[in-house]
N, C-alpha and C. Protein backbone atom coordinates (compact mmCIF):
# COMPACT_ATOMS: atom_id res chain seq x y z
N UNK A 1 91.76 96.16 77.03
CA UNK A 1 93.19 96.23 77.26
C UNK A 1 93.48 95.56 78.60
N UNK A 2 94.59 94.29 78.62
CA UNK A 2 95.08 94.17 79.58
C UNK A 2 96.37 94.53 80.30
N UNK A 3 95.80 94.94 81.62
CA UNK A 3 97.90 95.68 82.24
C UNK A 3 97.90 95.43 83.62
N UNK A 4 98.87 94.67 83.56
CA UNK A 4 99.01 94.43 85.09
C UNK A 4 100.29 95.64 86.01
N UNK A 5 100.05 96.08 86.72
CA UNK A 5 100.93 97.12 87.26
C UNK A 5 101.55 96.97 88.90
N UNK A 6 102.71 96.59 89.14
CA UNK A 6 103.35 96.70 90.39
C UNK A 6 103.43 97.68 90.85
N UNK A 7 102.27 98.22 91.56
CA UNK A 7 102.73 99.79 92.27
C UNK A 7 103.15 99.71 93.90
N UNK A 8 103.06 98.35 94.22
CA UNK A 8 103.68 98.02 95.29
C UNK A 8 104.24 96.90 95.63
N UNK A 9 105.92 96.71 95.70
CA UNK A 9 106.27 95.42 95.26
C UNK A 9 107.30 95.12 96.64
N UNK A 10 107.26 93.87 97.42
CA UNK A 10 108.86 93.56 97.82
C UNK A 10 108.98 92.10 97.28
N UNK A 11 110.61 92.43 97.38
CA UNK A 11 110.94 90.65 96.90
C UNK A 11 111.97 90.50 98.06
N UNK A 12 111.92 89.05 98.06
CA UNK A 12 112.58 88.55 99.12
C UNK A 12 113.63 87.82 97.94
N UNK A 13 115.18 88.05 98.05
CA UNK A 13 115.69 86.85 97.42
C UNK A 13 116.04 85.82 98.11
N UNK A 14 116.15 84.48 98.02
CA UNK A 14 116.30 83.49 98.30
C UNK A 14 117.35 82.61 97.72
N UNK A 15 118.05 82.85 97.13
CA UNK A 15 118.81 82.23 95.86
C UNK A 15 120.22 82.31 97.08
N UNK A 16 120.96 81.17 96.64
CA UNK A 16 121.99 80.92 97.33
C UNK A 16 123.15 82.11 96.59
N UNK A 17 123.77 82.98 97.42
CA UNK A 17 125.06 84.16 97.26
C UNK A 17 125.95 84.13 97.65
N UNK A 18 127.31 83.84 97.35
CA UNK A 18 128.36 84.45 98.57
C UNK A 18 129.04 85.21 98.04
N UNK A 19 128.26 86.48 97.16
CA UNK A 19 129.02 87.63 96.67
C UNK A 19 128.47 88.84 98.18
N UNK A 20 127.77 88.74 98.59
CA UNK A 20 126.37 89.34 99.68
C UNK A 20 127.62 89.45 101.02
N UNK A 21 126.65 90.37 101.85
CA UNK A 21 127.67 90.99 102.89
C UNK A 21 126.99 89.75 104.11
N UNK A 22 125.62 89.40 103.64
CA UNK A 22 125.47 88.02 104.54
C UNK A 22 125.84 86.95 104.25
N UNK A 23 125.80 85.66 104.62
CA UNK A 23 125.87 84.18 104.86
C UNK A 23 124.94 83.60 104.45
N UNK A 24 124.96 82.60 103.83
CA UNK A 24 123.68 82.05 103.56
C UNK A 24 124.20 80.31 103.15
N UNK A 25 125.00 79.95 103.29
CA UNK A 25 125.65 78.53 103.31
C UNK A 25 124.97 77.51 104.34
N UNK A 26 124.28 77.93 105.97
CA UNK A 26 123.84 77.03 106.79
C UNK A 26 122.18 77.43 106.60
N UNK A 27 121.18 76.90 105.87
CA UNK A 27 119.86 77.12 105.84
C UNK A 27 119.05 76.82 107.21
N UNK A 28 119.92 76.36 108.17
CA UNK A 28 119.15 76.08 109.24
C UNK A 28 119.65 77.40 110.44
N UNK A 29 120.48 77.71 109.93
CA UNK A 29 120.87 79.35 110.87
C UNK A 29 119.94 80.49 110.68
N UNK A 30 119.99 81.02 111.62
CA UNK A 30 118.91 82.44 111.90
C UNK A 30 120.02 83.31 110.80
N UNK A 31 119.21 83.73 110.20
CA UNK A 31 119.69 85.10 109.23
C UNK A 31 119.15 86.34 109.15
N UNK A 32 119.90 86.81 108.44
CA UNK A 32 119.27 88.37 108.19
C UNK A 32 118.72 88.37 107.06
N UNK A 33 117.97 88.78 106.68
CA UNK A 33 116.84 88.93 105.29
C UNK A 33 116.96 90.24 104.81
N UNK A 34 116.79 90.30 103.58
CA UNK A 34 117.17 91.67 102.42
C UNK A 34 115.32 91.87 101.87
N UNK A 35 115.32 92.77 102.01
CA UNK A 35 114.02 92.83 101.27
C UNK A 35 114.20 93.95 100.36
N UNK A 36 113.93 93.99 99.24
CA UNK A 36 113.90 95.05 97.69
C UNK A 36 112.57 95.34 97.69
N UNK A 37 112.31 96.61 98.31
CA UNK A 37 110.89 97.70 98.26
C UNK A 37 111.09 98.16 97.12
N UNK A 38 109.73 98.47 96.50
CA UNK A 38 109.65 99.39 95.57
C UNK A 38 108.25 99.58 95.16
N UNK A 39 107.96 101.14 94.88
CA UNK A 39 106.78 102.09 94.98
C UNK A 39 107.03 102.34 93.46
N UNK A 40 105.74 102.58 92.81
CA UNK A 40 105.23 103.24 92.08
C UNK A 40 103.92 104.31 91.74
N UNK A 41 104.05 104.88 91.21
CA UNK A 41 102.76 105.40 90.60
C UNK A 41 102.59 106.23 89.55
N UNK A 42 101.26 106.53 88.81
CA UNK A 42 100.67 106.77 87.46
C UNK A 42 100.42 108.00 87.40
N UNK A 43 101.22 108.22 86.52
CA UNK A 43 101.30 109.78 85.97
C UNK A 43 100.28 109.94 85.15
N UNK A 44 99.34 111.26 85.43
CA UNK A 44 98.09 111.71 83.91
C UNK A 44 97.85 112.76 83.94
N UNK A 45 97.64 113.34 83.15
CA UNK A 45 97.60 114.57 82.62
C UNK A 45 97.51 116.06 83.68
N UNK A 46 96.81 115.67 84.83
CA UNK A 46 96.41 116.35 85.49
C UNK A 46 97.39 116.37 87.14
N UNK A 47 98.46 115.33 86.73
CA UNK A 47 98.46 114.98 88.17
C UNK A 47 100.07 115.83 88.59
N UNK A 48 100.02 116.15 90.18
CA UNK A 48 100.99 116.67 90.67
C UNK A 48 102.10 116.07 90.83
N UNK A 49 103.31 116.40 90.35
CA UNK A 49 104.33 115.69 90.69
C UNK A 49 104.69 115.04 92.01
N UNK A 50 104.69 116.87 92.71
CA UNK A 50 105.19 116.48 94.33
C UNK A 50 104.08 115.34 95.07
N UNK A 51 102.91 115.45 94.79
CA UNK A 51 101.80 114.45 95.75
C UNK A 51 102.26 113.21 94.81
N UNK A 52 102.68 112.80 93.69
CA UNK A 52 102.60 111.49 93.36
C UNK A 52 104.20 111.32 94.02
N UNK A 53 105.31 111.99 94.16
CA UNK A 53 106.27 111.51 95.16
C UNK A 53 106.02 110.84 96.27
N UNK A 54 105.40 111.93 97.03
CA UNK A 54 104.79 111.62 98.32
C UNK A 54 103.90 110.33 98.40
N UNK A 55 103.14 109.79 97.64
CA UNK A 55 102.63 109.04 97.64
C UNK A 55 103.36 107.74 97.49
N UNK A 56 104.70 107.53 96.47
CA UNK A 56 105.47 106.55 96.36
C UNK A 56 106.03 106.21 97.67
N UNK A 57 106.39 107.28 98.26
CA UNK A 57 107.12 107.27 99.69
C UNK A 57 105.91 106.59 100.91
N UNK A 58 104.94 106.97 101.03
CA UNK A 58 104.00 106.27 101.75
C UNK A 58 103.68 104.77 101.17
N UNK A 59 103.58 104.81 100.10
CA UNK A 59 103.50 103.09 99.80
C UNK A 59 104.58 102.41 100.12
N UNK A 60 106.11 102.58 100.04
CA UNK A 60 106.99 102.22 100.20
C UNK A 60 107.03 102.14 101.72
N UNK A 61 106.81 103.30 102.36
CA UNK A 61 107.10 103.15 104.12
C UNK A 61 105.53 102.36 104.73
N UNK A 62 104.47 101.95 103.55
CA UNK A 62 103.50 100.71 104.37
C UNK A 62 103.74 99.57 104.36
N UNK A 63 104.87 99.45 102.99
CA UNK A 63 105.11 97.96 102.94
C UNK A 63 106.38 97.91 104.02
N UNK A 64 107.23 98.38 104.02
CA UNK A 64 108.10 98.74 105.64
C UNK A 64 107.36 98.52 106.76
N UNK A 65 106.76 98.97 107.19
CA UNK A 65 105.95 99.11 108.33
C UNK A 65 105.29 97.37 108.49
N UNK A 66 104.64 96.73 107.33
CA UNK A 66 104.06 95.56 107.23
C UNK A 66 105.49 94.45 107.91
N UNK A 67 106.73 94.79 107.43
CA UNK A 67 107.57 94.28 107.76
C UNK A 67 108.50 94.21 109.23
N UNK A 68 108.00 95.20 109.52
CA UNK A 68 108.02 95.70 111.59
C UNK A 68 106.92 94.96 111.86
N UNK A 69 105.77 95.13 111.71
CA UNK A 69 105.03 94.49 112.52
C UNK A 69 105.17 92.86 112.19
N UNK A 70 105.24 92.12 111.03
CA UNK A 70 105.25 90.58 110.77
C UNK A 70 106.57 90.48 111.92
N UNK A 71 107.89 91.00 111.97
CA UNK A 71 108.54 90.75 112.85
C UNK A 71 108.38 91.15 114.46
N UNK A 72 107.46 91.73 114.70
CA UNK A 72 107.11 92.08 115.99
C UNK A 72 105.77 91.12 116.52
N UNK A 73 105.27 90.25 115.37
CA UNK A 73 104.43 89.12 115.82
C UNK A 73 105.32 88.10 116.31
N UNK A 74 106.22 87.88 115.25
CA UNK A 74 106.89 86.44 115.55
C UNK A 74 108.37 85.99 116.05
N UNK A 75 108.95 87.35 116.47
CA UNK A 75 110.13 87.77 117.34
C UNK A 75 109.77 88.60 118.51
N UNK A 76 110.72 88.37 119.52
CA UNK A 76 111.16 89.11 120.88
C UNK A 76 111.76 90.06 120.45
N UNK A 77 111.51 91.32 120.13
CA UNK A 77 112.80 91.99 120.05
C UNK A 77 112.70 93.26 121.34
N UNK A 78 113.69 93.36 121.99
CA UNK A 78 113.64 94.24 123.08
C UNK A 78 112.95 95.71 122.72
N UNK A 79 112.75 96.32 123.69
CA UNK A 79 112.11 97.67 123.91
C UNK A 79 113.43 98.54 123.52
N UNK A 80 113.70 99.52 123.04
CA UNK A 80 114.91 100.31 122.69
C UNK A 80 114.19 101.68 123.57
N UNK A 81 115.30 102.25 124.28
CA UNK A 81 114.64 103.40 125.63
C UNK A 81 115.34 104.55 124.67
N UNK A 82 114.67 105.66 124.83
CA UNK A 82 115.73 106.71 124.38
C UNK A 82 116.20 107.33 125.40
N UNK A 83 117.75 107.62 125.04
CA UNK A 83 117.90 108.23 125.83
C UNK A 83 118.10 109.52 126.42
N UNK A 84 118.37 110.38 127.78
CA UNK A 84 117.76 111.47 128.55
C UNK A 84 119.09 112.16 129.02
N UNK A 85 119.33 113.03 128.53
CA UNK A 85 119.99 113.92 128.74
C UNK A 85 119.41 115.47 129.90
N UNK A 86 119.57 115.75 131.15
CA UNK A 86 119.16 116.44 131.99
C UNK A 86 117.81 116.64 131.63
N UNK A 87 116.97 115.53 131.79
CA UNK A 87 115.26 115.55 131.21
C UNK A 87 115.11 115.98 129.69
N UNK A 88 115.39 115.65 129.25
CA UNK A 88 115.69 116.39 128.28
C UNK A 88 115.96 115.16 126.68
N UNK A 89 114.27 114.98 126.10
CA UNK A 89 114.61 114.09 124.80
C UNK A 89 115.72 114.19 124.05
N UNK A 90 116.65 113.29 123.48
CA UNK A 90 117.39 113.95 122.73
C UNK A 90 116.84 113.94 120.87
């Protein structure tokens, strides 16, 4: 039997839009990028609901995470400070 299975997917679209809350008319302008995450996983006989949630959610927040760091290689982006209320994290 062959099966191929996306249990961890993003797509980038690329396709020209101007239904979209971005711009995409100057290809040589800095833009904002959309990325469509999506997690899966395989249900069997034995298996827990709540841990196969949990598990969609961690695949989903590694491929996130992959996407902080590719932009933290190849962008500046400033330090964000939190801020302090009478010593005090908020």
């Amino acid at each position: 039997m062959d099966i191929a299975l996306a249990l961890r997917t993003m797509v980038f679209p690329t396709i020209t839009r101007y239904d979209t809350l971005y711009s995409y008319r100057h290809p040589q302008r800095r833009r904002e990028w959309i990325a469509h995450i999506q997690a899966g996983a395989i249900f069997v006989a034995d298996s827990n609901p709540d841990d196969e949630q949990r598990e969609c959610e961690n695949k989903a927040a590694a491929l996130a995470r992959a996407i902080d760091l590719a932009e933290s290689s190849f962008l500046e982006i400033p330090e964000v400070t939190t801020p302090r209320i009478n010593n005090v994290l908020e």
